[in-house]
Protein backbone atom coordinates (compact mmCIF):
# COMPACT_ATOMS: atom_id res chain seq x y z
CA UNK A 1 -28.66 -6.12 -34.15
CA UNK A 2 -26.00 -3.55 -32.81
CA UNK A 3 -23.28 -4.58 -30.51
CA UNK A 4 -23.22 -2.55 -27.58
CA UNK A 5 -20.15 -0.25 -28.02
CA UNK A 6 -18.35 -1.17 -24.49
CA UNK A 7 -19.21 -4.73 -25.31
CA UNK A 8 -17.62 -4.46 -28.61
CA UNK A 9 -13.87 -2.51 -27.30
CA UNK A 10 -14.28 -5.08 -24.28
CA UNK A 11 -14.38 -7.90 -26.74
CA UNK A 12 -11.56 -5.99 -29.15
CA UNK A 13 -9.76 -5.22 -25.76
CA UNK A 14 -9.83 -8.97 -24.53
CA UNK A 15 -8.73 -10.30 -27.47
CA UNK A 16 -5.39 -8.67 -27.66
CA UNK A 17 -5.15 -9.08 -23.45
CA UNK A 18 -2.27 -11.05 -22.50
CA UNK A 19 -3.27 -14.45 -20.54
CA UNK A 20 -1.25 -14.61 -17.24
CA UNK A 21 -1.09 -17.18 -14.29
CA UNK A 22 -2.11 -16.49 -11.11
CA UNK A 23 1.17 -15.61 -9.92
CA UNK A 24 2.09 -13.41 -12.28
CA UNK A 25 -1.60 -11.51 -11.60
CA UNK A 26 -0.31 -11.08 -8.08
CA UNK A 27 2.63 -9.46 -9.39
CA UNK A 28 0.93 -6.80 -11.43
CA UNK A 29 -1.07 -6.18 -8.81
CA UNK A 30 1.81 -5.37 -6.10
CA UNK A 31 3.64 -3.50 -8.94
CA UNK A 32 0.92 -1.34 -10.29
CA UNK A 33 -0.32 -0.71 -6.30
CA UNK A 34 3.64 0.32 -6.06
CA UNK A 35 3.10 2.89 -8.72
CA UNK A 36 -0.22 4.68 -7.16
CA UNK A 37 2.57 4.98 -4.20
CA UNK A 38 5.20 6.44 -6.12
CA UNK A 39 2.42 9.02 -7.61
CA UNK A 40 1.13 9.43 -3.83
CA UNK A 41 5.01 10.45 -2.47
CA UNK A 42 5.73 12.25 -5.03
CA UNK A 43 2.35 14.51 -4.59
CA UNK A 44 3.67 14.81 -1.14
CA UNK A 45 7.58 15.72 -1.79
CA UNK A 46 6.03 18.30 -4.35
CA UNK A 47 3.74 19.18 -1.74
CA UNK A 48 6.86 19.95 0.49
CA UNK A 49 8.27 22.52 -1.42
CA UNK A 50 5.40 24.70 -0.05
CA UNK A 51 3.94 23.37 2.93
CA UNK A 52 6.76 23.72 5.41
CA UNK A 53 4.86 21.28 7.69
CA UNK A 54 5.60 18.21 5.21
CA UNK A 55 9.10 17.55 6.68
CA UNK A 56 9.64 14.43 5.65
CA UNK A 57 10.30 15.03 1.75
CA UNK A 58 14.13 13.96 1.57
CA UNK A 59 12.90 11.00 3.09
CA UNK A 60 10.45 10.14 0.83
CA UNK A 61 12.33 11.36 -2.18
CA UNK A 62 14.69 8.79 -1.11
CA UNK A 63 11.91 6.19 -0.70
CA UNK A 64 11.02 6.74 -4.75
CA UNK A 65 14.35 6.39 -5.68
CA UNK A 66 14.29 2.88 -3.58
CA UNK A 67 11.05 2.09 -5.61
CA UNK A 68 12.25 2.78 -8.96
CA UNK A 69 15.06 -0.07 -8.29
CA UNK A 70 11.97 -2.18 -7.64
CA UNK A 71 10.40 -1.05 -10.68
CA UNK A 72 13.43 -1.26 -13.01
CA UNK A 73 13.80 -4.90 -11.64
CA UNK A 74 10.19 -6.38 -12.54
CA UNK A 75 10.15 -4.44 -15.26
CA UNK A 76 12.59 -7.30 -17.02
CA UNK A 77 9.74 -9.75 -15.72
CA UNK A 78 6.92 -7.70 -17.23
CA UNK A 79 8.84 -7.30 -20.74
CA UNK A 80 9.39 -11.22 -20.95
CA UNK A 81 5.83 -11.61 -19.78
CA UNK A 82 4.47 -8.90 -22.13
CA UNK A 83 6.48 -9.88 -24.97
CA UNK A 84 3.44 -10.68 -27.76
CA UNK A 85 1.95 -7.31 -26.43
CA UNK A 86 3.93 -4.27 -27.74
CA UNK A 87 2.18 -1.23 -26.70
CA UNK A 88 2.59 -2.62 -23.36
CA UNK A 89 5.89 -3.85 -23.53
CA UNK A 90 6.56 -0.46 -25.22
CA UNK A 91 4.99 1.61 -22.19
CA UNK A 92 7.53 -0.53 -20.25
CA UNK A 93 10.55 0.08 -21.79
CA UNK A 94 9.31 3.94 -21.85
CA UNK A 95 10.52 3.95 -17.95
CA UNK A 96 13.84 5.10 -19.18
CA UNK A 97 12.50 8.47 -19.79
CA UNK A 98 11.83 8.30 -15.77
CA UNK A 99 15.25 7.30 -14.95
CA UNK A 100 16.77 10.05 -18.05
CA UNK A 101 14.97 12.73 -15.38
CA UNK A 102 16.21 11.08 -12.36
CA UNK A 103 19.71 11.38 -13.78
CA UNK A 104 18.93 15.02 -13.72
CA UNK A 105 19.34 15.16 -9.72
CA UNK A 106 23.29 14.12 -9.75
CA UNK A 107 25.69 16.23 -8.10
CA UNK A 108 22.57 18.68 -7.07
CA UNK A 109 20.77 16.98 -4.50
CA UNK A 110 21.95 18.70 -1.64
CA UNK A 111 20.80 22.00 -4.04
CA UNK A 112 17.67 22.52 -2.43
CA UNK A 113 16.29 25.26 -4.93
CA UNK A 114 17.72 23.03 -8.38
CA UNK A 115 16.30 19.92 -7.10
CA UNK A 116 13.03 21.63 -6.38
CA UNK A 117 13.27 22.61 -10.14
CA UNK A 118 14.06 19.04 -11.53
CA UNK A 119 12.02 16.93 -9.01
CA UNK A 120 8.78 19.88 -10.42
CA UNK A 121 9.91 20.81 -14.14
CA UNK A 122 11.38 17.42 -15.19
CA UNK A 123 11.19 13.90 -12.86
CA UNK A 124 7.53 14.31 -11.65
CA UNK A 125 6.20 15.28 -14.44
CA UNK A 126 8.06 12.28 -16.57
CA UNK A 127 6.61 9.77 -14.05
CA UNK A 128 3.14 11.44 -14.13
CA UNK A 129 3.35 10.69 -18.05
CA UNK A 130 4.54 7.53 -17.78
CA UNK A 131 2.29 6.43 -14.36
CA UNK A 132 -0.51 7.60 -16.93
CA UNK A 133 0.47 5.40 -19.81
CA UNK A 134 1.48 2.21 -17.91
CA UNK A 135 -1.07 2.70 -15.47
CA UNK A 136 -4.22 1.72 -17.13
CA UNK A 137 -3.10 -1.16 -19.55
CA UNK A 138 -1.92 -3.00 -16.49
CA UNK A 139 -4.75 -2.42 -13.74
CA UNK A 140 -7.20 -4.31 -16.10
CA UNK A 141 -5.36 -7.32 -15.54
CA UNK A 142 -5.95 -7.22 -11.70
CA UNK A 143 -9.65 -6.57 -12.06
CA UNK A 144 -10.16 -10.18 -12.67
């Protein structure tokens, strides 16, 4: 008899899932609802740059930059937690390239036309990757 094929990844899939308490469900589930925000804001600062009516893009650029403290803080929880899963833990660590892009904005951030360029060409686009990668091996562990 054939295995279903979604009952046969969902078995492969579970077997290399990481078991976690209920606590630390709760906090993969505020953290990866923090990251559809971050994606949200940033669709809106990008937004912005083009819809003169979305005034509040400074503000909300700042309000990522508040979040990615957040992030850069549980992500040291989530690497401890993920520690026997690597492609995880590895999707993690791979936050850095967020922050490399971030690092992009110093000294220019009052530049209104170069941080239009870096926030479009180099820091949304990183987080998009990495929002896309992180995303989806961590939202199955809310959907409990």
């Amino acid at each position: 008899m054939l295995v279903p094929v979604c009952l046969y990844l969902h078995m492969k899939w579970s077997s290399k899932m990481t078991t976690l308490t209920e606590e630390q469900t709760h906090l993969i589930r505020e953290y990866t609802e923090m990251l559809v925000n971050v994606d949200e804001a940033f669709e809106y600062v990008v937004a912005s740059f083009t819809d003169y009516s979305k005034t509040e893009g400074d503000l909300i650029l700042s309000d990522i930059f508040s979040a990615f403290v957040q992030l850069i803080q549980v992500n040291d929880d989530l690497t401890t937690i993920y520690h026997d899963n690597t492609e995880v833990k590895n999707s993690i660590l791979n936050f850095q390239e967020v922050i490399n892009a971030a690092e992009k904005l110093n000294g220019i951030f009052e530049k209104s036309q170069e941080k239009q360029e870096v926030i479009q060409q180099y820091l949304y686009p990183a987080y998009k990757k990495w929002y896309e990668s992180i995303h989806p091996q961590l939202i199955v562990y809310t959907q409990v």
